[in-house]
Every structure is written in structure tokens, then in C-alpha cells.
PDB file of N, CA and C in Angstrom:
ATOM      1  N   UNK A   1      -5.569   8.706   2.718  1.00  0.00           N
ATOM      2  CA  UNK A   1      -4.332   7.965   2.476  1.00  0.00           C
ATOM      3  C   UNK A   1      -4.482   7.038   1.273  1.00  0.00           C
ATOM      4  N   UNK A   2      -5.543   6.014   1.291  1.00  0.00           N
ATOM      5  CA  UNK A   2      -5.861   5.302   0.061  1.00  0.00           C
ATOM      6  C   UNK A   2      -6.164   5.721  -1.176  1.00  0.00           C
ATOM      7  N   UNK A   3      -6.250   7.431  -1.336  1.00  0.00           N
ATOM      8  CA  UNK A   3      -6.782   7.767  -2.317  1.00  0.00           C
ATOM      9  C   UNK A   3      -5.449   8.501  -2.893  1.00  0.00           C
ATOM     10  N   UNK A   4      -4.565   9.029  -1.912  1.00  0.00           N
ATOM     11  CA  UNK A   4      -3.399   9.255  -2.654  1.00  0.00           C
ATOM     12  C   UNK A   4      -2.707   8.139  -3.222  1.00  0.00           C
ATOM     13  N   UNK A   5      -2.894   7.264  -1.990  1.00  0.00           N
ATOM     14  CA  UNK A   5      -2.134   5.861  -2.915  1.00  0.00           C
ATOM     15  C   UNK A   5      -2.273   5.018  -4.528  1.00  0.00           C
ATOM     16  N   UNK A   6      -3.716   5.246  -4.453  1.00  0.00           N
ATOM     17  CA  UNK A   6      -4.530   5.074  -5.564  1.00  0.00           C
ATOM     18  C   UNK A   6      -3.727   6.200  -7.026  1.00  0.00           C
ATOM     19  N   UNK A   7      -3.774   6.698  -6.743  1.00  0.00           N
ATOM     20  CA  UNK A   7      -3.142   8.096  -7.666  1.00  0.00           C
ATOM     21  C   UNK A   7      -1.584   7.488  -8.198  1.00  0.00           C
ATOM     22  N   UNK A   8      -0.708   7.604  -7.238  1.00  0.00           N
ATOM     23  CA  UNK A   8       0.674   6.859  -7.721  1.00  0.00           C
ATOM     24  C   UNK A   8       0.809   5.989  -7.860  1.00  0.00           C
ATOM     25  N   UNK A   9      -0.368   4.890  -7.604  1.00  0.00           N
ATOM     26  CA  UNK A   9      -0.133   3.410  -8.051  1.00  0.00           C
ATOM     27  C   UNK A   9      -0.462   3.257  -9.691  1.00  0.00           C
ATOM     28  N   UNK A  10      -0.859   4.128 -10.026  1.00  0.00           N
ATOM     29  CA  UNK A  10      -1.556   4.159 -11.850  1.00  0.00           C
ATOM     30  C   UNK A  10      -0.229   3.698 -12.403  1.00  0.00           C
ATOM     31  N   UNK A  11      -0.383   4.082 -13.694  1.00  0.00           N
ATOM     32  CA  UNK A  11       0.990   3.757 -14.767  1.00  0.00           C
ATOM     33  C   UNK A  11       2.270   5.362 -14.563  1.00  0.00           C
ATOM     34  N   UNK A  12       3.287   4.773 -13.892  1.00  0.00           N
ATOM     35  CA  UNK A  12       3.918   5.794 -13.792  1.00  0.00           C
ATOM     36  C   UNK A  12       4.843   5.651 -15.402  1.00  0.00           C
ATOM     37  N   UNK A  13       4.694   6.741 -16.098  1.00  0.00           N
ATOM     38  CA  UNK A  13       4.717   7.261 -17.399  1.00  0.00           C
ATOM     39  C   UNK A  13       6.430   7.590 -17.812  1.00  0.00           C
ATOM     40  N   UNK A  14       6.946   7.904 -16.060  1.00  0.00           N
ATOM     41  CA  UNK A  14       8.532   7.878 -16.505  1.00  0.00           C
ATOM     42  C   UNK A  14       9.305   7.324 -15.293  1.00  0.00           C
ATOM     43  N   UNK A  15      10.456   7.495 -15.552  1.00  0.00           N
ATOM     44  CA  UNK A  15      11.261   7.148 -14.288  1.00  0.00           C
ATOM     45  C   UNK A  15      11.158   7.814 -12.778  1.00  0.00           C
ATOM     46  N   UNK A  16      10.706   9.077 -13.043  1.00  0.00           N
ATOM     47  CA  UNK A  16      10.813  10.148 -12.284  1.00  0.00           C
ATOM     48  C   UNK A  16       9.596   9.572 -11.308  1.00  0.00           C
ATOM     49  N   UNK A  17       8.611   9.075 -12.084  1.00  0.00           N
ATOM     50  CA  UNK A  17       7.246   9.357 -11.384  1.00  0.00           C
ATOM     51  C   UNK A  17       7.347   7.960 -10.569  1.00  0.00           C
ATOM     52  N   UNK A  18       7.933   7.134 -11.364  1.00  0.00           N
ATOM     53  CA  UNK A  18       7.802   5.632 -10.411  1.00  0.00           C
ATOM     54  C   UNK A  18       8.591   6.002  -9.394  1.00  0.00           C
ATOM     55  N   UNK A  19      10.050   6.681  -9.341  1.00  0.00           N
ATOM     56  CA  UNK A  19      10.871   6.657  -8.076  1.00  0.00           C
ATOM     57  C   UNK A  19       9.912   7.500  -7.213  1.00  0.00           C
ATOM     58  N   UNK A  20       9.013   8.426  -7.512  1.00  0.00           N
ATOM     59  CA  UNK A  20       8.359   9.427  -6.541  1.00  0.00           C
ATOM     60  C   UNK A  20       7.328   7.831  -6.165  1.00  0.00           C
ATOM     61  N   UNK A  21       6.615   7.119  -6.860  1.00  0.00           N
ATOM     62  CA  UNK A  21       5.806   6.346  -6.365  1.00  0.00           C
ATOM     63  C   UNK A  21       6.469   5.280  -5.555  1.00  0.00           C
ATOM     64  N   UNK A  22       7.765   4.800  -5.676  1.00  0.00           N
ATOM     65  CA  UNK A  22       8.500   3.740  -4.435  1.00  0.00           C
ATOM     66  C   UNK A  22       8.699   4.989  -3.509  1.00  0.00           C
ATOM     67  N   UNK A  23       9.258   6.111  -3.315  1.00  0.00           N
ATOM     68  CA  UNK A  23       8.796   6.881  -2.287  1.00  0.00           C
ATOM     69  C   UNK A  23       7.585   7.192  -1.664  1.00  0.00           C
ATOM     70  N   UNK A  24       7.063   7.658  -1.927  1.00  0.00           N
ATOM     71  CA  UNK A  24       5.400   8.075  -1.816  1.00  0.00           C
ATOM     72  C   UNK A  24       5.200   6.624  -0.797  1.00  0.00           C
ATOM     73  N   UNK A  25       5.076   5.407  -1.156  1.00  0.00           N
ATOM     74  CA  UNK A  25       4.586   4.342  -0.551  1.00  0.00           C
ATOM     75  C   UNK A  25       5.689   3.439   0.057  1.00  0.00           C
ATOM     76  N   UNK A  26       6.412   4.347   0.800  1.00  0.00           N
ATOM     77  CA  UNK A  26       7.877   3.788   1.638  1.00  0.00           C
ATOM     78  C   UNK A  26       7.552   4.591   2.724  1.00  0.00           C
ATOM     79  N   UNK A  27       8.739   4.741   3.916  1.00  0.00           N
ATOM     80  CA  UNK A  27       8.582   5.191   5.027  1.00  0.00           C
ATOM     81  C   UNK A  27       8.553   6.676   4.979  1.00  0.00           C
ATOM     82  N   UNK A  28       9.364   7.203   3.582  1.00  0.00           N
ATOM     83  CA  UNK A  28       8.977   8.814   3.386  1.00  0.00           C
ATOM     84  C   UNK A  28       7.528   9.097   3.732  1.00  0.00           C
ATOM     85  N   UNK A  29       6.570   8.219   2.823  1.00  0.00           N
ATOM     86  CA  UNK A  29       4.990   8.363   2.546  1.00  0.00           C
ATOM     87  C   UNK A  29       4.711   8.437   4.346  1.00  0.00           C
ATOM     88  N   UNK A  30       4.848   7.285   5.086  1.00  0.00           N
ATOM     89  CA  UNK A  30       4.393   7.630   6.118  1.00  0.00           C
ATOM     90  C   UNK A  30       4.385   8.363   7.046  1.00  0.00           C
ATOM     91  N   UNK A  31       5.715   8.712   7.089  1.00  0.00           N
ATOM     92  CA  UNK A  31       6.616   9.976   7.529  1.00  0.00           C
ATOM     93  C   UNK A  31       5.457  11.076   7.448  1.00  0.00           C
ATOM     94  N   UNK A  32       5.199  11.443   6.150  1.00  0.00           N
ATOM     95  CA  UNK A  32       4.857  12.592   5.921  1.00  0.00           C
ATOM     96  C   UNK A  32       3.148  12.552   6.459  1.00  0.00           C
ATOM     97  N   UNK A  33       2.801  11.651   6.132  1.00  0.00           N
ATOM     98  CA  UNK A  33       1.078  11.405   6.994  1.00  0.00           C
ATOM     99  C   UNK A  33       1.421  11.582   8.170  1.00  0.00           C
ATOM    100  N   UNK A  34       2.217  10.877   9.211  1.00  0.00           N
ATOM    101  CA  UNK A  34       2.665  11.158  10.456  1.00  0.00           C
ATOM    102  C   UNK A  34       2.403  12.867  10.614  1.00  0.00           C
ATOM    103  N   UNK A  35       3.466  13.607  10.227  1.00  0.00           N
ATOM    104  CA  UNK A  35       3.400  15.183  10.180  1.00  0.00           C
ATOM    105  C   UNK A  35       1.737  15.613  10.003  1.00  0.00           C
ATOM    106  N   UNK A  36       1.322  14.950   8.870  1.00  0.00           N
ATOM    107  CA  UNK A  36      -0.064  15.642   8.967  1.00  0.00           C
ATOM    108  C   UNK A  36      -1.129  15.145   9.719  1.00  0.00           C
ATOM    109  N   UNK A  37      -1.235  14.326  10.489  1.00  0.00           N
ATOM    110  CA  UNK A  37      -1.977  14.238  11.773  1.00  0.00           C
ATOM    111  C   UNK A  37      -1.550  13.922  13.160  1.00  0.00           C
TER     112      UNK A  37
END
């Protein structure tokens, strides 16, 4: 989990990538860890 987090917390380079990174580390993000264990 910390290591994906680590990954989208870098310099998001466009718009696209920061909205995937306020997703990624919102309730989507957990959501989806949920599913995988």
C-alpha cells in the first residue's frame, strides 16, 4: 500500500495524473485495496 502511495505522491506532471493521485489516495484507493484482500 505505501509503496503505491509513494509512486503517486511524486510530481504529478499533469492534470490527469494529480486527479488519478486525489483518487488513488481517497476512498476509491481504499475501496480498491479492500477488493484485493
Amino acid at each position: 500500500m505505501m509503496h503505491l502511495k509513494n509512486i503517486t505522491a511524486g510530481n504529478p506532471k499533469t492534470k490527469e495524473q494529480y486527479q488519478l493521485q486525489s483518487n488513488l489516495t481517497s476512498n476509491g484507493f481504499i475501496q480498491m485495496m479492500e477488493k484485493l484482500v
